[in-house]
Protein backbone atom coordinates (compact mmCIF):
# COMPACT_ATOMS: atom_id res chain seq x y z
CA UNK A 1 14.89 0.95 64.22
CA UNK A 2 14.58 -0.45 60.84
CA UNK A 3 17.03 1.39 58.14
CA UNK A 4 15.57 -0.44 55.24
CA UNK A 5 15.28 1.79 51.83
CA UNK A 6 11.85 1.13 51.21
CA UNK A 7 11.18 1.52 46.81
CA UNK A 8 7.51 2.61 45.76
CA UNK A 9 6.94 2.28 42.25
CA UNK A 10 2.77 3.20 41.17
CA UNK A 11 1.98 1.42 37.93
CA UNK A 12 1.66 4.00 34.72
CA UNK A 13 -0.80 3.92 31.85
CA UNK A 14 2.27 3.28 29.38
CA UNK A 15 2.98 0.19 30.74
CA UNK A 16 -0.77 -1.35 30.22
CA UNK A 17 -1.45 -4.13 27.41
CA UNK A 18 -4.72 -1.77 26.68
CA UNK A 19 -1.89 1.24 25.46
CA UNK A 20 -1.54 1.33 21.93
CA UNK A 21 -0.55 3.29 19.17
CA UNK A 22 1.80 5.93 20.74
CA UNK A 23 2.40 9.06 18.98
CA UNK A 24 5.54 10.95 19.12
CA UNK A 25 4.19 13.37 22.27
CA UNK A 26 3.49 10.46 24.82
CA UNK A 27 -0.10 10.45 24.30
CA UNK A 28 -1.85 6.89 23.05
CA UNK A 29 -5.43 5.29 22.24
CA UNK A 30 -6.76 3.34 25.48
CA UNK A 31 -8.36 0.11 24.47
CA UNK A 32 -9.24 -1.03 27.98
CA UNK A 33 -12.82 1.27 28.02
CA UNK A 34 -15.65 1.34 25.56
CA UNK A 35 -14.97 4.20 23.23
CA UNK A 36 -16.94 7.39 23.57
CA UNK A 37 -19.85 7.71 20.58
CA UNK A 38 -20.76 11.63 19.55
CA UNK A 39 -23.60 12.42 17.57
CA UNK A 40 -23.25 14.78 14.83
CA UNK A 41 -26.09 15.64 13.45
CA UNK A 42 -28.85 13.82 11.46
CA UNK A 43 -29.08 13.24 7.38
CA UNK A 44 -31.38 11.37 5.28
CA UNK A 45 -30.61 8.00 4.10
CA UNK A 46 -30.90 7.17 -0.11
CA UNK A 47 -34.47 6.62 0.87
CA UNK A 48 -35.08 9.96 2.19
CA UNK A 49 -35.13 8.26 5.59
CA UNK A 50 -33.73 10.35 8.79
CA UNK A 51 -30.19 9.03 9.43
CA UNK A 52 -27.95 10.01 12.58
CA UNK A 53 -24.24 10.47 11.98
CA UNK A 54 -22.18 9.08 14.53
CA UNK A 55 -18.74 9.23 14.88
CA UNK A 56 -16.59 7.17 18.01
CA UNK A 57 -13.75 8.09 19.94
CA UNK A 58 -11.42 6.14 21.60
CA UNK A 59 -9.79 7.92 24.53
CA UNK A 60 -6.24 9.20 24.58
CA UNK A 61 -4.33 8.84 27.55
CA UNK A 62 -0.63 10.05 28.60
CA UNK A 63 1.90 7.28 29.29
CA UNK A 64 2.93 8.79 32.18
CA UNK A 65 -0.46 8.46 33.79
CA UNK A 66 -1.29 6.79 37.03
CA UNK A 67 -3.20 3.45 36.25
CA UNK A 68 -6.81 2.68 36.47
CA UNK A 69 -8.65 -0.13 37.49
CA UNK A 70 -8.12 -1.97 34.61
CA UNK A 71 -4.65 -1.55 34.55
CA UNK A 72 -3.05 -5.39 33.09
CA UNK A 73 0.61 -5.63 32.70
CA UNK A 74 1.95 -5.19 29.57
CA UNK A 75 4.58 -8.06 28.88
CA UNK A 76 7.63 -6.75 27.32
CA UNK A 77 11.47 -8.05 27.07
CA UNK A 78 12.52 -6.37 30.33
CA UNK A 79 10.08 -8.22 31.92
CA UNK A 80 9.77 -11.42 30.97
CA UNK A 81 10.17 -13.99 33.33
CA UNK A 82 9.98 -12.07 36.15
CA UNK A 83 7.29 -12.27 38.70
């Protein structure tokens, strides 16, 4: 029988060269997918022209969360150099 300890680490949003801008609670802006537009509402334009108002969101993610597809390593000190 094999007695090897066996180590299973699952890569984590906050370690993701999309991650940026961390706030103090853990939560950051994902750069990785297109941002999601809202619509809110419709004005008119200097020309009396109907004008939408959009507004774009990127999406806030917890650094603790499990990676998605387009997870890329972010490089940092720690691991630099390392493969």
């Amino acid at each position: 029988m094999n007695d090897k300890i066996v180590t299973v680490t699952f890569e984590k949003c906050g370690g993701c060269r999309f991650w940026q801008k961390p706030d103090g609670k853990g939560f950051a802006d994902c750069y990785g997918n297109p941002p999601t537009v809202l619509l809110l509402g419709v004005t008119q334009d200097a020309l009396g022209r109907p004008a939408m108002q959009l507004e774009t969101f990127v999406p806030r993610v917890a650094k603790d969360r499990a990676a998605c597809s387009r997870y890329q390593p972010q490089a940092d000190f720690s691991t630099i150099g390392r493969s």
